[in-house]
PDB file of N, CA and C in Angstrom:
ATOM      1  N   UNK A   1      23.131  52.133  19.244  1.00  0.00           N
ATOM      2  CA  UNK A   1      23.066  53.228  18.310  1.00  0.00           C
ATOM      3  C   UNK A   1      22.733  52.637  16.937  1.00  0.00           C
ATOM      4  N   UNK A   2      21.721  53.024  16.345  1.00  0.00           N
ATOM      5  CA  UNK A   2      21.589  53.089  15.007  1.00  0.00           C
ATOM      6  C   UNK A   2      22.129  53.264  13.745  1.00  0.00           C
ATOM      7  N   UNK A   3      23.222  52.875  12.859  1.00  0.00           N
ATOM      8  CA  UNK A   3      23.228  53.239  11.640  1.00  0.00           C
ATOM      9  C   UNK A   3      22.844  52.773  10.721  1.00  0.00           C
ATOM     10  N   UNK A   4      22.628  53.815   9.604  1.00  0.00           N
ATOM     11  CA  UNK A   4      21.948  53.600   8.332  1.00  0.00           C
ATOM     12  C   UNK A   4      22.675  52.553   7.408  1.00  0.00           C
ATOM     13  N   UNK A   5      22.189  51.299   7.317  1.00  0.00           N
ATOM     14  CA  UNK A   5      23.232  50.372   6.572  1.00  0.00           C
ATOM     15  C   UNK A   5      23.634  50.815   5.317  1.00  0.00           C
ATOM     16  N   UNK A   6      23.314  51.741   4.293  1.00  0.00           N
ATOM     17  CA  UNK A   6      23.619  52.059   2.906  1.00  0.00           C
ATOM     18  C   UNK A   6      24.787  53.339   3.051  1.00  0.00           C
ATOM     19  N   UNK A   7      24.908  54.585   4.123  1.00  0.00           N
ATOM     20  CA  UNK A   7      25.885  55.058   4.465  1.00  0.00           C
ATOM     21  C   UNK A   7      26.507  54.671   5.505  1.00  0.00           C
ATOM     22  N   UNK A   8      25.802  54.197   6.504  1.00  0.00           N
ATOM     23  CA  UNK A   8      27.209  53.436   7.571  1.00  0.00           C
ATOM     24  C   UNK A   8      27.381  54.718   8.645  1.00  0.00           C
ATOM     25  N   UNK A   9      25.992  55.813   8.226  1.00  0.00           N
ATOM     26  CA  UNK A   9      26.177  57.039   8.882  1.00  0.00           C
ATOM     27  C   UNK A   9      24.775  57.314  10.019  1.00  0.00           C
ATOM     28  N   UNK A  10      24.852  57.579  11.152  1.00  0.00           N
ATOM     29  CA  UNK A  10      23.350  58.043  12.564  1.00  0.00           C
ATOM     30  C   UNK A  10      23.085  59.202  12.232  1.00  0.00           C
ATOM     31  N   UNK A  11      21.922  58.838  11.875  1.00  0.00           N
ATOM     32  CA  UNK A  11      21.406  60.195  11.755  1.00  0.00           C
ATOM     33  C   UNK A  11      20.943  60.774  13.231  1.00  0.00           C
ATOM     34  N   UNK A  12      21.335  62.380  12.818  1.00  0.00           N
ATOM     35  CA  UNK A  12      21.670  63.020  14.355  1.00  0.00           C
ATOM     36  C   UNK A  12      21.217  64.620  13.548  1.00  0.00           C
ATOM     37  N   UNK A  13      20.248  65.103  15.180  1.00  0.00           N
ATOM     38  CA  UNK A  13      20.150  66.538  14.627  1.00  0.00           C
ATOM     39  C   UNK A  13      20.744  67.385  15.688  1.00  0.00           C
ATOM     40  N   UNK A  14      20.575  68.794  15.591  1.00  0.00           N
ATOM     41  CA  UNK A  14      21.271  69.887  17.141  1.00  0.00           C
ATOM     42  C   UNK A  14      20.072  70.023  17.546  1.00  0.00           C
ATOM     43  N   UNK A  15      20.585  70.635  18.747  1.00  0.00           N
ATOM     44  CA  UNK A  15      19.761  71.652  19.606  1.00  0.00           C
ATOM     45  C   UNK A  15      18.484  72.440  18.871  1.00  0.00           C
ATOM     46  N   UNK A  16      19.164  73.512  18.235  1.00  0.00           N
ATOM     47  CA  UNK A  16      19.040  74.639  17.179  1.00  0.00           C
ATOM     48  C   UNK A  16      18.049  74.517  16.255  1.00  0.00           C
ATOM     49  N   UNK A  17      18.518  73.002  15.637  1.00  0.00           N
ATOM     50  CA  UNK A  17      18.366  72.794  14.176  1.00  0.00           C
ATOM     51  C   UNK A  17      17.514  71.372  13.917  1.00  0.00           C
ATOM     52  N   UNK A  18      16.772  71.583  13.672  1.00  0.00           N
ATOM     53  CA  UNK A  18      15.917  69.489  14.072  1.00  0.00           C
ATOM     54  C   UNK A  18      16.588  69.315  12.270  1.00  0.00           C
ATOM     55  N   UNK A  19      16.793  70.196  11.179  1.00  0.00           N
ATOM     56  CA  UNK A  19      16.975  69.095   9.817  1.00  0.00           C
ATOM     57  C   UNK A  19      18.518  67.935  10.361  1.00  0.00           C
ATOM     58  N   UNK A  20      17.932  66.888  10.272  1.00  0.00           N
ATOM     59  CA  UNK A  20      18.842  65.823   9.672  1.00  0.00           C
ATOM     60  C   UNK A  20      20.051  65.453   9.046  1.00  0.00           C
ATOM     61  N   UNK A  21      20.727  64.980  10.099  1.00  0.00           N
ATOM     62  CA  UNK A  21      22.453  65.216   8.904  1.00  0.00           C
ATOM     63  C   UNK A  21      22.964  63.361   9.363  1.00  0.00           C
ATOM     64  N   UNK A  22      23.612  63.113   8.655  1.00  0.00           N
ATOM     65  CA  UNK A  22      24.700  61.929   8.631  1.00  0.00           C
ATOM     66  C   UNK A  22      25.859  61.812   9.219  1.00  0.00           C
ATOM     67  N   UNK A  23      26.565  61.605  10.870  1.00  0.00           N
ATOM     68  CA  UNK A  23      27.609  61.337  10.955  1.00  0.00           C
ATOM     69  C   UNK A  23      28.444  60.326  11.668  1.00  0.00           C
ATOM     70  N   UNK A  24      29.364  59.881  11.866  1.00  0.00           N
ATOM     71  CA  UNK A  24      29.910  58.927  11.661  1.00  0.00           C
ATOM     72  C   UNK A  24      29.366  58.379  13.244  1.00  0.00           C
ATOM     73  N   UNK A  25      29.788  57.210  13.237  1.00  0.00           N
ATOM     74  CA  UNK A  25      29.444  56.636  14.781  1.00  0.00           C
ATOM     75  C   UNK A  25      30.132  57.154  16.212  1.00  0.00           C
ATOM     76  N   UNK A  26      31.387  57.626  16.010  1.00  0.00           N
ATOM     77  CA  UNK A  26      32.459  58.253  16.487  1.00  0.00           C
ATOM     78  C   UNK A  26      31.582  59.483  16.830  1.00  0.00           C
ATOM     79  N   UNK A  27      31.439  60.098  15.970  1.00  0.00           N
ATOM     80  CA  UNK A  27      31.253  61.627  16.016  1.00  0.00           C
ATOM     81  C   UNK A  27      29.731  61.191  17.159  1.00  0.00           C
ATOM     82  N   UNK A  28      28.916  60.679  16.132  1.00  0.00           N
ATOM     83  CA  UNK A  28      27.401  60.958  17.032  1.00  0.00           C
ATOM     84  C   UNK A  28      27.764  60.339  18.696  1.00  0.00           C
ATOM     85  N   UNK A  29      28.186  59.616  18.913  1.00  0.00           N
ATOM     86  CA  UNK A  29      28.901  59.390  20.303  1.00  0.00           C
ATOM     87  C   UNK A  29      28.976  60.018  21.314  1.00  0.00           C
ATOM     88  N   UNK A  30      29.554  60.368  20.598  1.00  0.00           N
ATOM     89  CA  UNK A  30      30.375  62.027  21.027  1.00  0.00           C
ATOM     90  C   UNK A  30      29.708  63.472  20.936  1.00  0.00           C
ATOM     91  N   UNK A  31      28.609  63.737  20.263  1.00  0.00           N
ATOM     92  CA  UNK A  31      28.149  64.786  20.147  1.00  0.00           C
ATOM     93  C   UNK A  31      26.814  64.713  21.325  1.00  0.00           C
ATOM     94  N   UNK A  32      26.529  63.203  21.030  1.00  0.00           N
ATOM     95  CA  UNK A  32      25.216  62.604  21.753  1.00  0.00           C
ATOM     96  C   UNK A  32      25.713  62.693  23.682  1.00  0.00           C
ATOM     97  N   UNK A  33      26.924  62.635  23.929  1.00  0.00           N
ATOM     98  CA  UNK A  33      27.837  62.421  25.296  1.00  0.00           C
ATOM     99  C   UNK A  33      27.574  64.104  25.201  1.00  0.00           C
ATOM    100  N   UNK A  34      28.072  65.034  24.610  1.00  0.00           N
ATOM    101  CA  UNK A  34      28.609  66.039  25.117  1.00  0.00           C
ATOM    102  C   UNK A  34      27.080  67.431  25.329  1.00  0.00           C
ATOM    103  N   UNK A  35      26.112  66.219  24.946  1.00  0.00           N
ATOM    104  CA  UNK A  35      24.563  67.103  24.478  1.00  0.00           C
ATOM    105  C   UNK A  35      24.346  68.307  23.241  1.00  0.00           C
ATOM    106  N   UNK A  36      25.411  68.096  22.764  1.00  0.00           N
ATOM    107  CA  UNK A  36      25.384  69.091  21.241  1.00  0.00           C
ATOM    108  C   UNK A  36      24.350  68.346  19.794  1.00  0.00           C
ATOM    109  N   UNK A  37      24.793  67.279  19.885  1.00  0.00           N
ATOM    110  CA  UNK A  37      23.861  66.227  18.904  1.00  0.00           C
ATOM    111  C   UNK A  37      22.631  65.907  19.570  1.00  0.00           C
ATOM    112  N   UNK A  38      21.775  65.139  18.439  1.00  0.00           N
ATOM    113  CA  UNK A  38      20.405  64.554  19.244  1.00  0.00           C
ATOM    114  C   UNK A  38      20.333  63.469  17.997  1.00  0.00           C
ATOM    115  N   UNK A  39      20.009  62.268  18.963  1.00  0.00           N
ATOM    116  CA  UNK A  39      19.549  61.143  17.617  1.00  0.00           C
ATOM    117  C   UNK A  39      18.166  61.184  17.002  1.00  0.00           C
ATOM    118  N   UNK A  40      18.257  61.608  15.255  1.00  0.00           N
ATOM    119  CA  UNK A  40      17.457  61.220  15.012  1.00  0.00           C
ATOM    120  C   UNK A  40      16.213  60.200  14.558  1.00  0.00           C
ATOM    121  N   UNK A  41      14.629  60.023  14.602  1.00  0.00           N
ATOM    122  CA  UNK A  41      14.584  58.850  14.514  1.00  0.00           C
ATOM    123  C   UNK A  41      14.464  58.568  12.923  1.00  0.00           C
ATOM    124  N   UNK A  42      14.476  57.495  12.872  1.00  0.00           N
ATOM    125  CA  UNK A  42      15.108  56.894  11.434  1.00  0.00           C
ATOM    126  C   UNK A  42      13.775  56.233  10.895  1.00  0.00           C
ATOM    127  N   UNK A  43      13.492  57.080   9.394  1.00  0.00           N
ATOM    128  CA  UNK A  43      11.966  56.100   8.902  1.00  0.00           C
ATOM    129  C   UNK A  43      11.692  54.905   8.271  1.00  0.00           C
ATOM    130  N   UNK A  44      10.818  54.110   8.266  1.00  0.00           N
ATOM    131  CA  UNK A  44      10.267  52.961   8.446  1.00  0.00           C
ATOM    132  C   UNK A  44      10.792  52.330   7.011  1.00  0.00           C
ATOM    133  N   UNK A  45      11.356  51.338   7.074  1.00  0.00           N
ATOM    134  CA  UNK A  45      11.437  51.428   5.684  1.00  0.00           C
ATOM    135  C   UNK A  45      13.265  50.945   5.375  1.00  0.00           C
ATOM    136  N   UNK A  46      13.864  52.053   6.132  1.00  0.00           N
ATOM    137  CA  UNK A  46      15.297  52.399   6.152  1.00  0.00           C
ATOM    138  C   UNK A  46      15.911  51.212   6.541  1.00  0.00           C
ATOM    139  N   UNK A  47      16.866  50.793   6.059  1.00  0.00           N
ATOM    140  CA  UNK A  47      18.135  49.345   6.342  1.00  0.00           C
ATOM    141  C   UNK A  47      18.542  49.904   7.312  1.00  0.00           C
ATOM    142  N   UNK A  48      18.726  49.752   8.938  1.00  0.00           N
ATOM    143  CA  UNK A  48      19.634  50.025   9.852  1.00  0.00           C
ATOM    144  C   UNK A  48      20.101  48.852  10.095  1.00  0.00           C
ATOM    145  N   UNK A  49      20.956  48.928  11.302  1.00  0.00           N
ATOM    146  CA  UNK A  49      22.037  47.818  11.625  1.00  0.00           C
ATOM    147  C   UNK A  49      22.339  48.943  13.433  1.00  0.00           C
ATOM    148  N   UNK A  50      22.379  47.928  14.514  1.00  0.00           N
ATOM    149  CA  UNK A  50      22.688  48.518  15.833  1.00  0.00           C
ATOM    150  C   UNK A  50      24.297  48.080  15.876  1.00  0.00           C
ATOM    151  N   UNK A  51      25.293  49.621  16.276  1.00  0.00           N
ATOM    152  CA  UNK A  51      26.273  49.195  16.379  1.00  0.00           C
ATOM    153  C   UNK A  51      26.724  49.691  18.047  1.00  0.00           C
ATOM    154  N   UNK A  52      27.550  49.284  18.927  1.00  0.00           N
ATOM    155  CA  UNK A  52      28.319  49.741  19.930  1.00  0.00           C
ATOM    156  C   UNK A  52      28.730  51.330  19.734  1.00  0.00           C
ATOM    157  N   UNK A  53      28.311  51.882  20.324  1.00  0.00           N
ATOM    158  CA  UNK A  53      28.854  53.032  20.677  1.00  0.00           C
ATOM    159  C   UNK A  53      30.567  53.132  20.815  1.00  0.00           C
ATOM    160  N   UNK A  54      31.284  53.548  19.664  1.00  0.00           N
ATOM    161  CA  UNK A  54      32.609  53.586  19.890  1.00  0.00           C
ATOM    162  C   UNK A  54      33.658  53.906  21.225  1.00  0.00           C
ATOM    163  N   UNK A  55      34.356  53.036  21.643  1.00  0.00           N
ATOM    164  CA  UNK A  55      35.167  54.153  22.222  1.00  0.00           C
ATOM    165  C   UNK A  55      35.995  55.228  21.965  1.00  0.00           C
ATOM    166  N   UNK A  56      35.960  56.202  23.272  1.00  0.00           N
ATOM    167  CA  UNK A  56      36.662  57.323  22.976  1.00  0.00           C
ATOM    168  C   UNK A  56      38.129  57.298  22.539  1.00  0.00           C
ATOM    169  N   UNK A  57      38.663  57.798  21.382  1.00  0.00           N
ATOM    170  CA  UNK A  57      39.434  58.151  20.675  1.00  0.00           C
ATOM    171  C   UNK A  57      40.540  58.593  21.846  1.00  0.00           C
ATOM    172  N   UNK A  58      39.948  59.321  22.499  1.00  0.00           N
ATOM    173  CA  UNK A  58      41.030  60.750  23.060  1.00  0.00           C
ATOM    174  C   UNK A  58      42.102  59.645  24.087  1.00  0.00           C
ATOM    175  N   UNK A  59      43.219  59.959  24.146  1.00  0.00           N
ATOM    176  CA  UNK A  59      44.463  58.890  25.277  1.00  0.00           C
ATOM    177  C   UNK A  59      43.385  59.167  26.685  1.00  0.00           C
ATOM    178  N   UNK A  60      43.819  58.025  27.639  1.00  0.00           N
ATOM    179  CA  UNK A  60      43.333  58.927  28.744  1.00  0.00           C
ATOM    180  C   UNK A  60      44.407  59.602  29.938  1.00  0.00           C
ATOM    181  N   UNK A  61      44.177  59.720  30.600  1.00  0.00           N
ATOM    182  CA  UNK A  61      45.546  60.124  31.756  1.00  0.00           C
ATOM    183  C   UNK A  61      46.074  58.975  32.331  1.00  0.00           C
ATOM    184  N   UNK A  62      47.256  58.829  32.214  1.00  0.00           N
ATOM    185  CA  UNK A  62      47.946  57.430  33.560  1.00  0.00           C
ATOM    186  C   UNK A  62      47.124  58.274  34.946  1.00  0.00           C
ATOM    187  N   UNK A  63      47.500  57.006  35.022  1.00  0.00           N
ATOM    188  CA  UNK A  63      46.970  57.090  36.720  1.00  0.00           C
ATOM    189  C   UNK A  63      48.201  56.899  37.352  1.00  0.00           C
ATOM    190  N   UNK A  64      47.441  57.726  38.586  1.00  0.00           N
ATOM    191  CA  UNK A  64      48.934  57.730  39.697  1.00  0.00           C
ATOM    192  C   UNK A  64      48.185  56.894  41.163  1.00  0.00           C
ATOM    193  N   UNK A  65      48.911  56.701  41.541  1.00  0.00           N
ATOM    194  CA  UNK A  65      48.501  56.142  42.759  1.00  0.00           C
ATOM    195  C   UNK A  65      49.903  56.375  43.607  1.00  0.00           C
ATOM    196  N   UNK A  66      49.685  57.042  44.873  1.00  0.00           N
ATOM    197  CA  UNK A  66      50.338  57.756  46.090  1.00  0.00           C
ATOM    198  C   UNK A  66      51.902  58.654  45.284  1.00  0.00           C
ATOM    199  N   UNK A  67      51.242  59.123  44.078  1.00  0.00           N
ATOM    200  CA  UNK A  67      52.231  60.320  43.249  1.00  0.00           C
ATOM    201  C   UNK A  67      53.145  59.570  41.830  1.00  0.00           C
ATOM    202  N   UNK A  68      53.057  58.298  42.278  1.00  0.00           N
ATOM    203  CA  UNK A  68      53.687  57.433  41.529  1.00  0.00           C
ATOM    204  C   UNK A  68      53.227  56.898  40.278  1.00  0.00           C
ATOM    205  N   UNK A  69      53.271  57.367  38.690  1.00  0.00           N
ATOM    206  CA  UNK A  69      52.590  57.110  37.137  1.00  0.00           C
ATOM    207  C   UNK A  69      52.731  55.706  37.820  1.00  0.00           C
ATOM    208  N   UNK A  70      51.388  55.265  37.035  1.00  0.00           N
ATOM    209  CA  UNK A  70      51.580  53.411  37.016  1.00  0.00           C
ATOM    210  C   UNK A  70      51.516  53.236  35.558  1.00  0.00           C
ATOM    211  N   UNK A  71      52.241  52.513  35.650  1.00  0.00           N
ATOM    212  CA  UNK A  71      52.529  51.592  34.168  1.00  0.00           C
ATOM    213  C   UNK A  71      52.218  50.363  33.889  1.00  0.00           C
ATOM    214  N   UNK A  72      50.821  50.492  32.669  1.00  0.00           N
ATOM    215  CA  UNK A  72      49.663  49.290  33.105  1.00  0.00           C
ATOM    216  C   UNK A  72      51.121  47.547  32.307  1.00  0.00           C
ATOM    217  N   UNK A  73      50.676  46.938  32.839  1.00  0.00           N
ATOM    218  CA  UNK A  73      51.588  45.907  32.125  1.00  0.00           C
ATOM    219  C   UNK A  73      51.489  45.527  30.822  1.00  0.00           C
ATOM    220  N   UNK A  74      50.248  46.180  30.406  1.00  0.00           N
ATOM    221  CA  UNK A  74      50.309  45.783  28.946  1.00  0.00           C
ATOM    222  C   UNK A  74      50.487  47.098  28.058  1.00  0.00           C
ATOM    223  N   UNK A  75      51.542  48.057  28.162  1.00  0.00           N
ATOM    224  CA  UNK A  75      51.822  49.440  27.941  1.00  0.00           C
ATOM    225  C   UNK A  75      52.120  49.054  26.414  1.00  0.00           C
ATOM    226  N   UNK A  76      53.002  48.198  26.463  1.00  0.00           N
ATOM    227  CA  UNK A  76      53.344  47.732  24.890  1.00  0.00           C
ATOM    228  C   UNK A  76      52.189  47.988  24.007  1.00  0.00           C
ATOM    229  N   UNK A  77      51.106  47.409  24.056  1.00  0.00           N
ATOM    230  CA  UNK A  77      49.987  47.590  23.474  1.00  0.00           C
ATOM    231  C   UNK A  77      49.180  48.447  22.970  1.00  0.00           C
ATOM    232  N   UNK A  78      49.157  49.585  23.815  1.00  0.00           N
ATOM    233  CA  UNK A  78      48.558  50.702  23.676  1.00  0.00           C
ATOM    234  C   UNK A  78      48.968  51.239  22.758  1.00  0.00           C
ATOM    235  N   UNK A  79      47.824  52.156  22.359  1.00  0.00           N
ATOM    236  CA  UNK A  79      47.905  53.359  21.162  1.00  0.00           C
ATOM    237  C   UNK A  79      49.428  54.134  21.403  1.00  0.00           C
ATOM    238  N   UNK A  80      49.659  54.495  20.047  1.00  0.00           N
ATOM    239  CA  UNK A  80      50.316  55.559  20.200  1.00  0.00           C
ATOM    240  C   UNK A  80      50.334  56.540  20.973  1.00  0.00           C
ATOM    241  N   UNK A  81      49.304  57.017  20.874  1.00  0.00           N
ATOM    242  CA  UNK A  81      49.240  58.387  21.900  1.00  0.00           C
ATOM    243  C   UNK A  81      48.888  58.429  22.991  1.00  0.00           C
ATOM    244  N   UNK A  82      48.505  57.089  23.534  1.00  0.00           N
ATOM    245  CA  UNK A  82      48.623  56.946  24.676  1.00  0.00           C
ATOM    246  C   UNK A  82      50.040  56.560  25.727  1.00  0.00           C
ATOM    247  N   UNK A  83      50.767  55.968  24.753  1.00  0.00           N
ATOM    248  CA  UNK A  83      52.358  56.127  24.836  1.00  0.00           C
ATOM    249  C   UNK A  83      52.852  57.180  25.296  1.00  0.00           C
ATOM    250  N   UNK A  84      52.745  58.244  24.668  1.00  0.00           N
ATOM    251  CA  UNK A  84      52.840  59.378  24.287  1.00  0.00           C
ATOM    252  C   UNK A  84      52.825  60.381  25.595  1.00  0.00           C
ATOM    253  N   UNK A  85      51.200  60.373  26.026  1.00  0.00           N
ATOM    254  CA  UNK A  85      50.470  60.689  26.914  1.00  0.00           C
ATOM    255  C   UNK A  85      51.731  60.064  28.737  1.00  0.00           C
ATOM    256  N   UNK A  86      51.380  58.497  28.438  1.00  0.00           N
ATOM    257  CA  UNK A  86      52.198  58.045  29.694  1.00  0.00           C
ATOM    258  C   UNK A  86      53.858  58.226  30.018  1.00  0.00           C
ATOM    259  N   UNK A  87      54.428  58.396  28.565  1.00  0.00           N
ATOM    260  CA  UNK A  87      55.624  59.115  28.726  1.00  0.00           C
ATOM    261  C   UNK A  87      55.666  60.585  29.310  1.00  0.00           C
ATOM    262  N   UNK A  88      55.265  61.347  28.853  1.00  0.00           N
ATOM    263  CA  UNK A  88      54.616  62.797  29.383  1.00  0.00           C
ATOM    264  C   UNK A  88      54.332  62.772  30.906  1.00  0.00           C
ATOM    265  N   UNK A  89      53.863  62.157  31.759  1.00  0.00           N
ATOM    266  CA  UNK A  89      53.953  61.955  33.099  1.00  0.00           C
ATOM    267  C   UNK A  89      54.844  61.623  33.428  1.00  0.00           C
ATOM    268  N   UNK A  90      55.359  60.379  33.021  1.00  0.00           N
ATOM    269  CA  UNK A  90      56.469  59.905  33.691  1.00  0.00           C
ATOM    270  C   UNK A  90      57.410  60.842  33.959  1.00  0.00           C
ATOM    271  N   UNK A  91      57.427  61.605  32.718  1.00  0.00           N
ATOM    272  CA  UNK A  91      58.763  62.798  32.444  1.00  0.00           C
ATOM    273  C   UNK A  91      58.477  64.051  33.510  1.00  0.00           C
ATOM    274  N   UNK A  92      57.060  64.370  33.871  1.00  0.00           N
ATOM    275  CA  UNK A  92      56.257  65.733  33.976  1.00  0.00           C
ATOM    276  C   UNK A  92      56.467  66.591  33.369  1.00  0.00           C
ATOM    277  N   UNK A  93      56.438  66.240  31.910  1.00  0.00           N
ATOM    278  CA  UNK A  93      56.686  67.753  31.058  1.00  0.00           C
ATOM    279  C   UNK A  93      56.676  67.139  29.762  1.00  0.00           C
ATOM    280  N   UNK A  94      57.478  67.610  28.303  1.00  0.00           N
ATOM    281  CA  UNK A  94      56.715  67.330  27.085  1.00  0.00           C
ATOM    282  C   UNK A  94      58.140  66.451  26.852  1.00  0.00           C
ATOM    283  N   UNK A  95      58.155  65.644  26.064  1.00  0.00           N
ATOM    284  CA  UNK A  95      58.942  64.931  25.337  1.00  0.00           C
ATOM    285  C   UNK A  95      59.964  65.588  24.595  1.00  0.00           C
ATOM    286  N   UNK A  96      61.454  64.867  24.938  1.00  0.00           N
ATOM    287  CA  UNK A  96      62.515  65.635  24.577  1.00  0.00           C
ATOM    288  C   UNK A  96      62.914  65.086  22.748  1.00  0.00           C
ATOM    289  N   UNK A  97      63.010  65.989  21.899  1.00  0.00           N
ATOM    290  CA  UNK A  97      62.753  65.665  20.751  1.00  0.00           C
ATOM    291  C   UNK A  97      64.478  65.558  19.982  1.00  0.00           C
ATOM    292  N   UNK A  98      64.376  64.236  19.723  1.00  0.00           N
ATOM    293  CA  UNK A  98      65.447  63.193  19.341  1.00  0.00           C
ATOM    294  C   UNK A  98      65.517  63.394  17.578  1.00  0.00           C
ATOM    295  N   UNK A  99      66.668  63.140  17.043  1.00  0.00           N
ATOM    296  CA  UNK A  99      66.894  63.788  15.959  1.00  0.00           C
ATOM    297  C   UNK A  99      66.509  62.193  14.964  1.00  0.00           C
ATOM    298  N   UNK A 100      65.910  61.568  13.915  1.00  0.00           N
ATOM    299  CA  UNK A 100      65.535  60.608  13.103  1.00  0.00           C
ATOM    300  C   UNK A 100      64.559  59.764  13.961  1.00  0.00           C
ATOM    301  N   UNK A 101      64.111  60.189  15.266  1.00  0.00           N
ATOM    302  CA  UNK A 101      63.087  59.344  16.304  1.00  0.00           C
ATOM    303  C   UNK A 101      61.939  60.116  16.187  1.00  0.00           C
ATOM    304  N   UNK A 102      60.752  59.317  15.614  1.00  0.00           N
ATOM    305  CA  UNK A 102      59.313  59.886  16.110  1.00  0.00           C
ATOM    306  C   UNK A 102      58.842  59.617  17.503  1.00  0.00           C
ATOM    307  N   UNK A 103      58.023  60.893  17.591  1.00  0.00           N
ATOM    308  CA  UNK A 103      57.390  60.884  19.075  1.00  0.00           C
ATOM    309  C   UNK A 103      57.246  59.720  19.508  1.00  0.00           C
ATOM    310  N   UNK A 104      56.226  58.558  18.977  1.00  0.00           N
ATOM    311  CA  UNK A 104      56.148  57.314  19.542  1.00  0.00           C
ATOM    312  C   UNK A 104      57.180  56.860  20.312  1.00  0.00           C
ATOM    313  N   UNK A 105      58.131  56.586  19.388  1.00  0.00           N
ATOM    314  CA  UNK A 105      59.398  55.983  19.695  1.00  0.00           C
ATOM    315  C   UNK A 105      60.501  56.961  20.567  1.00  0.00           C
ATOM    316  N   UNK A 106      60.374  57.646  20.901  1.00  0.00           N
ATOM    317  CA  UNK A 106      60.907  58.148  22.062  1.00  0.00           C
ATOM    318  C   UNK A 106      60.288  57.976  23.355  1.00  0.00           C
ATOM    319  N   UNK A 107      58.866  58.050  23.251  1.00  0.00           N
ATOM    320  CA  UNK A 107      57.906  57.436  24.337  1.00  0.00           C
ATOM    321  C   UNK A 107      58.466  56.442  24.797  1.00  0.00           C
ATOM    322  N   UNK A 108      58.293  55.294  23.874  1.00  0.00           N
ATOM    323  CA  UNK A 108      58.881  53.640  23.941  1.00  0.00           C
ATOM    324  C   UNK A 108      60.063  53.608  24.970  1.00  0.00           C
ATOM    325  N   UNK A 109      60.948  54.175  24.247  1.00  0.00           N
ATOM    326  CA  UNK A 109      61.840  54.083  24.999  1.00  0.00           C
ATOM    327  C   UNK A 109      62.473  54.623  26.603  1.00  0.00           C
ATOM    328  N   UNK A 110      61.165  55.959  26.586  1.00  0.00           N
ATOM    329  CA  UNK A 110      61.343  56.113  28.636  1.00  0.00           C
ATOM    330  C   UNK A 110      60.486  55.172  29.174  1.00  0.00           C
ATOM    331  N   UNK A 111      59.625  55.143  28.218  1.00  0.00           N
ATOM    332  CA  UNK A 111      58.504  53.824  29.153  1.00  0.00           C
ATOM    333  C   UNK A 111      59.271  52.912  29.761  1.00  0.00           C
ATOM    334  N   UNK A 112      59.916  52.052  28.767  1.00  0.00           N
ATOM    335  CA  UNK A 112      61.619  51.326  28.933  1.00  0.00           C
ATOM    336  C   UNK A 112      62.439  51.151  29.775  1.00  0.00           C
ATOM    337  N   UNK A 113      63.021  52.093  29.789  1.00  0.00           N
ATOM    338  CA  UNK A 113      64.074  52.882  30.876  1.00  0.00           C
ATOM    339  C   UNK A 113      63.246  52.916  31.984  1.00  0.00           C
ATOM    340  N   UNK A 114      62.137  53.377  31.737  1.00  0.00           N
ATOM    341  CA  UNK A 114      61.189  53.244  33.070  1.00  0.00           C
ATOM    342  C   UNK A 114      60.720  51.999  33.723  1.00  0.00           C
ATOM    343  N   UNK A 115      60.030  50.893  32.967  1.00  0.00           N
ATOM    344  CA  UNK A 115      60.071  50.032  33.517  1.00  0.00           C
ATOM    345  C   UNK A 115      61.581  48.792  34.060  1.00  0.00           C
ATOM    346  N   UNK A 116      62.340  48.816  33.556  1.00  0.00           N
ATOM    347  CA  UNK A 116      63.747  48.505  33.825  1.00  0.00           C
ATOM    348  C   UNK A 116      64.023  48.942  34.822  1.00  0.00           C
ATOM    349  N   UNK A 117      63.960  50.209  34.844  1.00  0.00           N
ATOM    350  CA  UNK A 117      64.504  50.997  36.088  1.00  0.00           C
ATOM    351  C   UNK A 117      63.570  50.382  37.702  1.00  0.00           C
ATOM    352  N   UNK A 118      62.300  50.409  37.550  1.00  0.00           N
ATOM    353  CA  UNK A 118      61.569  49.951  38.214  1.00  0.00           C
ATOM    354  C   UNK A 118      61.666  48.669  38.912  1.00  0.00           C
ATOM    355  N   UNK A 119      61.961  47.374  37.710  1.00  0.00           N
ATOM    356  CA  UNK A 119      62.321  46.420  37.926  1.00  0.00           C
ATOM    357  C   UNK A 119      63.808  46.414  38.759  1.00  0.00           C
ATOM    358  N   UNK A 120      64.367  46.873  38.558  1.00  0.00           N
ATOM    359  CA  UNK A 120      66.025  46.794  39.416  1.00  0.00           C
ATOM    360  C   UNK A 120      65.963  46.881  40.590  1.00  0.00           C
ATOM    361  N   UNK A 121      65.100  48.718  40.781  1.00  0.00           N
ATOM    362  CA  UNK A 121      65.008  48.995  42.327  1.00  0.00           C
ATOM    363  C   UNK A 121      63.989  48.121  43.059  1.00  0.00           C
ATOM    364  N   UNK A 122      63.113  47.079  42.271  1.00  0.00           N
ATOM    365  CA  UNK A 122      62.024  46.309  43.047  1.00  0.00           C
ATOM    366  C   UNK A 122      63.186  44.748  43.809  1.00  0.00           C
ATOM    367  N   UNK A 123      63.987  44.965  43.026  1.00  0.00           N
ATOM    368  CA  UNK A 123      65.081  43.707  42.989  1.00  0.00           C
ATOM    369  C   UNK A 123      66.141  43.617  44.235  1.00  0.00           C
ATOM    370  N   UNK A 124      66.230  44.897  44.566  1.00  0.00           N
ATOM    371  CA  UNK A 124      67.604  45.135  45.588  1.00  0.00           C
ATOM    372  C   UNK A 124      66.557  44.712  46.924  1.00  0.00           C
TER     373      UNK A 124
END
């Protein structure tokens, strides 16, 4: 993907509309994936720079395998909201909301309980 080295912005047009707009690498990605955007081409002349196509922002789903959330080993790591997201399965339902604890950190801690728990019964 193309951006314009002086805004740092792909130029991208619609469907609809061929004038020319500026948006972020994220966005054109994403608009370019979902067929709403179209890249435009960029004139001769112009400072570009080729960058990676971002990854997607959005958490994705744990995976289950034979009904069972798996919990990748490097859970620690992950985004917030992907925390978030894998607590939410584990639980099957929304996160029980703890009084001076942000969402994250309530995640953290069934993940926790979850893997512990896991570990014990793998133990007997």
């Amino acid at each position: 993907m193309r951006v314009v080295k002086k805004t740092g912005l792909v130029p991208v047009h619609t469907k609809h509309d061929t004038k020319v707009f500026g948006v972020s690498p994220t966005v054109a990605a994403k608009g370019v994936a979902e067929g709403s955007l179209f890249l435009a081409d960029i004139p001769e002349g112009v400072e570009t720079t080729d960058v990676a196509a971002p990854a997607p922002s959005v958490p994705l789903e744990p995976l289950e395998v034979d009904g069972v959330v798996q919990i990748p080993d490097n859970w620690e790591d992950l985004h917030y909201a992907t925390k978030i997201a894998l607590a939410r399965s584990l639980l099957g339902g929304e996160l029980p909301e703890i009084a001076d604890k942000k969402p994250a950190e309530v995640a953290r801690d069934i993940i926790q309980e979850e893997v512990a728990r896991r570990a014990a019964s793998a133990a007997e």
